[in-house]
Protein backbone atom coordinates (compact mmCIF):
# COMPACT_ATOMS: atom_id res chain seq x y z
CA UNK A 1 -8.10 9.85 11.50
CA UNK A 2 -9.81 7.12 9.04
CA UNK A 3 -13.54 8.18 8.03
CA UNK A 4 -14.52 5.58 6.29
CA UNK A 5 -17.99 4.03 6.83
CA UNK A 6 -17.09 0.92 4.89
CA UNK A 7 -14.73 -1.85 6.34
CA UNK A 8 -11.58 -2.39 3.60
CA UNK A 9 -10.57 -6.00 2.72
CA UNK A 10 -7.18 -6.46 2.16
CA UNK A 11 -6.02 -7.95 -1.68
CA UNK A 12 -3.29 -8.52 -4.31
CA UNK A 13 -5.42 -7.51 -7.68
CA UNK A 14 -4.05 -6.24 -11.00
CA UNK A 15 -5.65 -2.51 -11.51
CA UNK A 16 -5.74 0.08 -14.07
CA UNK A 17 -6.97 3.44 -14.39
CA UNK A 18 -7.13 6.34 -16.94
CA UNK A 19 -8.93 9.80 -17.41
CA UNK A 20 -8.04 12.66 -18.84
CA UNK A 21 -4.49 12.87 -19.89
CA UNK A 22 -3.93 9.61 -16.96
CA UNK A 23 -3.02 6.05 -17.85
CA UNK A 24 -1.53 3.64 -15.44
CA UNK A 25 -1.44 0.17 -13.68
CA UNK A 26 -0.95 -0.37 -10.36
CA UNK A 27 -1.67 -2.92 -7.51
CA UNK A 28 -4.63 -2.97 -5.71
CA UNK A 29 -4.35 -3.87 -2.46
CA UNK A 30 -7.66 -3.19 -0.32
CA UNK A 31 -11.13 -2.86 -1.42
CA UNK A 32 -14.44 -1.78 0.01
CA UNK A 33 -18.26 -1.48 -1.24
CA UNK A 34 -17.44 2.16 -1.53
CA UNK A 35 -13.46 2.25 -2.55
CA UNK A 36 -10.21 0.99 -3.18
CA UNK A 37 -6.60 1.77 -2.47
CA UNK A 38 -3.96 1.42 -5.05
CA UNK A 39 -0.74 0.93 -4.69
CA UNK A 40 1.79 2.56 -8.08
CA UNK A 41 4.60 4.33 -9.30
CA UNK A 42 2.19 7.03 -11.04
CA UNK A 43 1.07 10.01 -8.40
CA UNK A 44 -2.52 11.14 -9.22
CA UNK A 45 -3.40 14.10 -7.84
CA UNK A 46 -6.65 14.67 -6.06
CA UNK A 47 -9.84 15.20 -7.43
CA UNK A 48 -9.89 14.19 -11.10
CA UNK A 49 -12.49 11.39 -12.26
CA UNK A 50 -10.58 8.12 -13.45
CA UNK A 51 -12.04 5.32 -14.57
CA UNK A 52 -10.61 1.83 -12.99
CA UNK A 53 -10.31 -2.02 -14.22
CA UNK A 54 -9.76 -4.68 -11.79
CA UNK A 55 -8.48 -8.02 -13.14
CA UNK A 56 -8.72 -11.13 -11.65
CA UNK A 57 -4.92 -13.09 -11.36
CA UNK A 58 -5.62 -15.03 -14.92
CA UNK A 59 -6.25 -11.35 -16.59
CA UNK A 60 -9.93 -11.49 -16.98
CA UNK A 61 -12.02 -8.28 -16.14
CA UNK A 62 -13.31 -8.65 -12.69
CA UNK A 63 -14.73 -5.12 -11.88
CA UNK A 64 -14.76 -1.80 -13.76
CA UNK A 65 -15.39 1.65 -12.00
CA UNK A 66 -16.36 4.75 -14.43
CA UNK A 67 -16.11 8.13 -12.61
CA UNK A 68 -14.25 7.12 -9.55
CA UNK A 69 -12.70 10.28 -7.53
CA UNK A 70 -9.02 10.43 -6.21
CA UNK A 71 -9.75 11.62 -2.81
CA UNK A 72 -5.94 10.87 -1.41
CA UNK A 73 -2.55 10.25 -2.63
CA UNK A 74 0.41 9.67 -0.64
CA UNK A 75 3.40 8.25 -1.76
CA UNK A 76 2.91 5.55 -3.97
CA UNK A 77 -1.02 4.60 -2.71
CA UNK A 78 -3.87 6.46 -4.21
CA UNK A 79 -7.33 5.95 -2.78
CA UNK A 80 -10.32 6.16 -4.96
CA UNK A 81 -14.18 6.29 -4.21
């Protein structure tokens, strides 16, 4: 069952996060006004705070997120809020 309140759009943007004792890039590949999913080969678990970058495809800084929640992680997508 999907709860969200917010329709996703779907995208192919360059994302990083870190926290405490996380660092990783990943793909991110749908977006919202109140989250993203991200697509990568590091498993977060659920819960911890992460701050995230989102890069536009020439590598500038499009969006950064401080204090964004892991709220699901299944295989190799994470979803943040």
């Amino acid at each position: 069952m999907d709860c969200r309140t917010d329709p996703r759009t779907e995208v192919q943007l360059t994302g990083a996060s870190s926290g405490d004792q996380i660092l990783g890039e990943g793909t991110v590949c749908n977006l919202s006004s109140v989250g993203c999913g991200v697509r990568s080969r590091m498993a977060l678990p659920t819960g911890p705070f992460v701050e995230v970058q989102i890069y536009y495809p020439s590598g500038e800084d499009l969006y950064e997120v401080e204090g964004a929640v892991v709220r699901r992680c299944i295989g190799d997508q994470f979803g943040l809020d």
